[in-house]
N, C-alpha and C. Protein backbone atom coordinates (compact mmCIF):
# COMPACT_ATOMS: atom_id res chain seq x y z
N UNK A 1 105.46 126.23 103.92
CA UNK A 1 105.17 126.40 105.32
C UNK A 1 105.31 125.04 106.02
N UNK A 2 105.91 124.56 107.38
CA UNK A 2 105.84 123.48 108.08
C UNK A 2 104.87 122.81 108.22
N UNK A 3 104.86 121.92 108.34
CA UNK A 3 103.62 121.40 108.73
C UNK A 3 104.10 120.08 109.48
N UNK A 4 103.40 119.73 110.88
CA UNK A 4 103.63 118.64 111.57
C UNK A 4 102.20 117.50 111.70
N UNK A 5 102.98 116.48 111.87
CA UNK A 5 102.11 115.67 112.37
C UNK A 5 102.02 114.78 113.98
N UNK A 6 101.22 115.00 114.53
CA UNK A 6 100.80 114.66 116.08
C UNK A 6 100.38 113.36 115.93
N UNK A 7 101.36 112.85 116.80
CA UNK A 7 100.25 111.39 116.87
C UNK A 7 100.68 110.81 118.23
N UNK A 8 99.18 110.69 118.82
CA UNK A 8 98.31 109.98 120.15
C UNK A 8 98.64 108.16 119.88
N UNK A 9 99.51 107.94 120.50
CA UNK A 9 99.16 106.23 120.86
C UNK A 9 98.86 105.99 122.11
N UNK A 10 98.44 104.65 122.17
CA UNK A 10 98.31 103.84 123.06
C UNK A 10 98.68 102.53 123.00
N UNK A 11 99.58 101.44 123.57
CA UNK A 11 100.52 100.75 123.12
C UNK A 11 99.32 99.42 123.29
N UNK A 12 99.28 98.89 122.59
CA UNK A 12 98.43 96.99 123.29
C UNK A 12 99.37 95.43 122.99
N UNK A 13 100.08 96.27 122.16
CA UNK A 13 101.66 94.94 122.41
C UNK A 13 102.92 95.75 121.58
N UNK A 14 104.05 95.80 122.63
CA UNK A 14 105.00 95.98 122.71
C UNK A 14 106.12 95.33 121.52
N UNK A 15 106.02 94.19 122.07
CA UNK A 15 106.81 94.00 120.69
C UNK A 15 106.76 93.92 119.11
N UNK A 16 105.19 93.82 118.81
CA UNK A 16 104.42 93.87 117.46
C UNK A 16 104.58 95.39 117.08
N UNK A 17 104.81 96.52 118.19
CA UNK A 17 105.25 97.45 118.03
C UNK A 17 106.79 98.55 117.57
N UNK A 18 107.18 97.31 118.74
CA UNK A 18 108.88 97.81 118.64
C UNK A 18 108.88 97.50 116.70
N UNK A 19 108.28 96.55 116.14
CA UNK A 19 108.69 96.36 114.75
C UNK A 19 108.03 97.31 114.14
N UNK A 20 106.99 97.93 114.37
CA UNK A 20 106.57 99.22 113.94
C UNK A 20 107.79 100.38 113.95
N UNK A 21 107.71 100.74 115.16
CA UNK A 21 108.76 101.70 115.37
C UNK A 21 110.45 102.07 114.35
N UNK A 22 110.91 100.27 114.42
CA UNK A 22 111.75 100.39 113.30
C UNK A 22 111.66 100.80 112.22
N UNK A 23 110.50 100.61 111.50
CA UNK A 23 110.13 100.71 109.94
C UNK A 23 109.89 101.94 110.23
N UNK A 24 109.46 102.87 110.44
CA UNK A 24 109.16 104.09 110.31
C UNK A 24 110.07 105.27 109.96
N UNK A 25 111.21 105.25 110.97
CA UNK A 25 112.01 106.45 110.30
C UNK A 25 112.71 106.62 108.93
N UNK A 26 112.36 105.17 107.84
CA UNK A 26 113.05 105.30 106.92
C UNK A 26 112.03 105.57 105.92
N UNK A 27 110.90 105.45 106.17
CA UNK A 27 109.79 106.02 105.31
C UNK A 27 109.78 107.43 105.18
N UNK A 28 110.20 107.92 106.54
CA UNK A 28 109.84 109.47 106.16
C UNK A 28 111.18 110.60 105.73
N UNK A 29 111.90 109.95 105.25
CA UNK A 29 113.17 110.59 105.16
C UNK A 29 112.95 110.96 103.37
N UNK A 30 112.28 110.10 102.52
CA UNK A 30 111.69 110.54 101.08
C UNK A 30 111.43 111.84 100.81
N UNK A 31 110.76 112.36 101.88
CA UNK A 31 109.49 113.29 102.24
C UNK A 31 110.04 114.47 103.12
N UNK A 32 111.72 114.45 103.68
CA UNK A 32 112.01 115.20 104.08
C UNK A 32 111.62 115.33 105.37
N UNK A 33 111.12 114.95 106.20
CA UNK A 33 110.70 114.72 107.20
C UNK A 33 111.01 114.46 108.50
N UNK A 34 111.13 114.62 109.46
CA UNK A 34 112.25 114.11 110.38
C UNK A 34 111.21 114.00 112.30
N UNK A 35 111.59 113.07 113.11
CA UNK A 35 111.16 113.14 114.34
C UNK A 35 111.59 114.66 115.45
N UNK A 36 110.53 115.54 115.78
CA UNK A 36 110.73 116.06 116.45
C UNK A 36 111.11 115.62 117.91
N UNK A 37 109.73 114.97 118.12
CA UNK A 37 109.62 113.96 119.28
C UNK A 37 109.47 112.87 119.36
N UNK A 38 109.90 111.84 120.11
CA UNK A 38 109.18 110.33 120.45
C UNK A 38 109.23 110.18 121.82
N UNK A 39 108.02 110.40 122.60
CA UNK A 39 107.97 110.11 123.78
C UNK A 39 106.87 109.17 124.70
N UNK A 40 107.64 108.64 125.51
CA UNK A 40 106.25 108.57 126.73
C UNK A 40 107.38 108.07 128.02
N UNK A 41 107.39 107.87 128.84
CA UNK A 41 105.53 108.60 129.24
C UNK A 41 105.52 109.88 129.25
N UNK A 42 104.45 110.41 128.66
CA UNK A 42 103.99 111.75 128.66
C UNK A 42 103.62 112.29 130.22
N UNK A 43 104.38 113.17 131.07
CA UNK A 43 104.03 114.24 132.19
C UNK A 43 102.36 115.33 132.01
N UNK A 44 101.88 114.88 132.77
CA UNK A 44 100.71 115.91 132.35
C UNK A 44 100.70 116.68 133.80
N UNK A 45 101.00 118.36 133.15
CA UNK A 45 101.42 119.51 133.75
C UNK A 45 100.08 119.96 134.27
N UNK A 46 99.10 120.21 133.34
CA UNK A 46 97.84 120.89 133.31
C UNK A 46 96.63 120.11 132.58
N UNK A 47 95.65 119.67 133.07
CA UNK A 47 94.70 119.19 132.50
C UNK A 47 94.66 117.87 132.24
N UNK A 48 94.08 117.21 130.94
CA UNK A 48 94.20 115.48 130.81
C UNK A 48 94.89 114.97 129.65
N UNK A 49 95.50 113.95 130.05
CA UNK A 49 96.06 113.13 128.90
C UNK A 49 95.90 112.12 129.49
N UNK A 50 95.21 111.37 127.96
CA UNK A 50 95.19 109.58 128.35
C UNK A 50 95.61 108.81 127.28
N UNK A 51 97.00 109.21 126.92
CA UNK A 51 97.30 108.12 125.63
C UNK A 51 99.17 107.99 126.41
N UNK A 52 99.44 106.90 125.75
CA UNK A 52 100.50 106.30 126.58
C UNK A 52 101.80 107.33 126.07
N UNK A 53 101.54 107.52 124.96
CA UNK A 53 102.87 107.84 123.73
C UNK A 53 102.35 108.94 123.12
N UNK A 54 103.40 110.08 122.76
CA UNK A 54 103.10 111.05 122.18
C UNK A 54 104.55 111.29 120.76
N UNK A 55 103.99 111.49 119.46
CA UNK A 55 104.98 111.35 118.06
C UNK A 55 104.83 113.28 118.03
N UNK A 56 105.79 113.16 117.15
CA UNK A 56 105.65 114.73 116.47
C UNK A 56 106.86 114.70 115.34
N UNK A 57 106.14 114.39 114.01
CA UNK A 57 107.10 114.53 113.25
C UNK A 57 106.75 116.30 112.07
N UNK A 58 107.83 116.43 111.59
CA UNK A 58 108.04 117.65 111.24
C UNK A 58 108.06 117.60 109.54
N UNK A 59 107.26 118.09 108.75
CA UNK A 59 107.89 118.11 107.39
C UNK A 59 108.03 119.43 107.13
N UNK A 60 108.24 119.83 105.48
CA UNK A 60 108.57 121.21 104.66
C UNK A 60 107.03 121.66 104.38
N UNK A 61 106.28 120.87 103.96
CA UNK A 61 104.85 121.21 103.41
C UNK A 61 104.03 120.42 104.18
N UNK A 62 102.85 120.82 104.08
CA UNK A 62 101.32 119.80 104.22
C UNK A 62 101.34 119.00 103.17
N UNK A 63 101.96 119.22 102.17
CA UNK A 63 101.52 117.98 100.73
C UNK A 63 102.82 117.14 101.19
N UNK A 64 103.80 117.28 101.34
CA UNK A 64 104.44 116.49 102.07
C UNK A 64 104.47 115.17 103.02
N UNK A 65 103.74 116.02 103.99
CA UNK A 65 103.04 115.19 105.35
C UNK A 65 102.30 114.22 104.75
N UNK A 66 101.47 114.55 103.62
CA UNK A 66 100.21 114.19 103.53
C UNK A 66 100.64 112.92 102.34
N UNK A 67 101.99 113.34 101.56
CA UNK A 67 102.27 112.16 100.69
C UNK A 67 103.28 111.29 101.68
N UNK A 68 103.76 111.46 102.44
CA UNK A 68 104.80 110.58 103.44
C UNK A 68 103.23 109.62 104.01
N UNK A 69 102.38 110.14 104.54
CA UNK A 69 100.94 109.27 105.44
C UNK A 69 100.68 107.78 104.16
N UNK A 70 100.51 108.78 103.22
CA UNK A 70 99.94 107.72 102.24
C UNK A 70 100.76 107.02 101.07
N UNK A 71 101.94 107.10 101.98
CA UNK A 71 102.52 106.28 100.57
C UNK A 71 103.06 105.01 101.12
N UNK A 72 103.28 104.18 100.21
CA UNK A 72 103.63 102.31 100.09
C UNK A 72 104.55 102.31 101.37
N UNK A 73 105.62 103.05 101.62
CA UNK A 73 106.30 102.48 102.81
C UNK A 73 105.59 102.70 103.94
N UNK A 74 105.28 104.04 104.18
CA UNK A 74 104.14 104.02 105.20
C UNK A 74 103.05 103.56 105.79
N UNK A 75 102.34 103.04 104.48
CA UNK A 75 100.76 101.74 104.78
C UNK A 75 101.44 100.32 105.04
N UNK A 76 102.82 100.23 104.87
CA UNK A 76 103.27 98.92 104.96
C UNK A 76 103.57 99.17 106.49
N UNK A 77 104.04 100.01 106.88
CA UNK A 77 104.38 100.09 108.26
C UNK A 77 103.40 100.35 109.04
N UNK A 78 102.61 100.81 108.82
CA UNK A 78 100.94 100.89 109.62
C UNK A 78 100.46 99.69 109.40
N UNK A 79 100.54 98.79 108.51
CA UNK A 79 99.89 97.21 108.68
C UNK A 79 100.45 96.82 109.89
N UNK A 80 101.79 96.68 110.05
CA UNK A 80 102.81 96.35 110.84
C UNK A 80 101.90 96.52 112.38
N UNK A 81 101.86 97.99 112.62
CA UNK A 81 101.06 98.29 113.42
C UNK A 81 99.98 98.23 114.16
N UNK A 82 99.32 97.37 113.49
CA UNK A 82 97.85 96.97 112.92
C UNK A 82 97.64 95.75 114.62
N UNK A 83 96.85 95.92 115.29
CA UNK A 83 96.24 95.52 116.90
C UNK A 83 97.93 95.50 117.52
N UNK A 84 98.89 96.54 117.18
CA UNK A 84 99.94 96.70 118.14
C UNK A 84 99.83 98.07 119.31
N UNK A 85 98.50 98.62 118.55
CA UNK A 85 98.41 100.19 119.19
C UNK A 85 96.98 100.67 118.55
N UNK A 86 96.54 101.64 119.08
CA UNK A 86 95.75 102.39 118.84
C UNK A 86 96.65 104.04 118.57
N UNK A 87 95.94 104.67 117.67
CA UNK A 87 97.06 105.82 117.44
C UNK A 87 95.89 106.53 116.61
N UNK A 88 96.16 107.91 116.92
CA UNK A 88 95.55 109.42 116.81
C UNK A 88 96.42 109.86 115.86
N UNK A 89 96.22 110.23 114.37
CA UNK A 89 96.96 111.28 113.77
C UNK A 89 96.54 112.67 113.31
N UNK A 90 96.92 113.71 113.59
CA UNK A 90 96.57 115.14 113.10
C UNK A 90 97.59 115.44 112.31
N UNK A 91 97.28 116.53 111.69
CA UNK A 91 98.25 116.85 110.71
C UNK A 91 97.74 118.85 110.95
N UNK A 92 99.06 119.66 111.26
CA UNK A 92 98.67 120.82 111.39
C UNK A 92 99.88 121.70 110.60
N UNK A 93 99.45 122.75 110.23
CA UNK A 93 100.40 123.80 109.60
C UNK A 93 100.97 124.89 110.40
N UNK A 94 102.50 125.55 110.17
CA UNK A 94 102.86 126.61 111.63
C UNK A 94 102.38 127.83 111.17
């Protein structure tokens, strides 16, 4: 079954980020995984949003998702990340 992962940022430096951003899509390609979305600014149609950036990546499984989050390329690229952003991750099944 699919399973995606949502993730809420908020940017606090740009370029400590942009090096985030790079590292990432090659982590999740192991895992089968791929970017649905990468956006901002996010349009808010109905109701509230207060995060700058909105992710949505897509895998095959939840064990998937869940081994792409926690594995070596990924914590290396979340160090990366590390006072470049604040960021929300969920992880949901379709």
């Amino acid at each position: 079954m699919p399973a995606f992962v949502i993730v809420e940022i908020d940017i606090t430096d740009s370029e400590k980020y942009n090096s985030y951003k790079k590292l990432t899509p090659a982590t999740i390609l192991p895992f089968e995984g791929k970017f649905v979305l990468r956006g901002n600014p996010v349009k808010v149609l109905e109701g509230e949003w207060n995060h700058e950036r909105l992710v949505m990546l897509e895998f095959p499984t939840k064990e998937k998702a869940e081994a792409w989050y926690n594995s070596d390329g990924y914590q290396h690229a979340k160090s990366v990340r590390e006072g470049a952003a604040k960021a929300n991750f969920i992880l949901i099944e379709s």
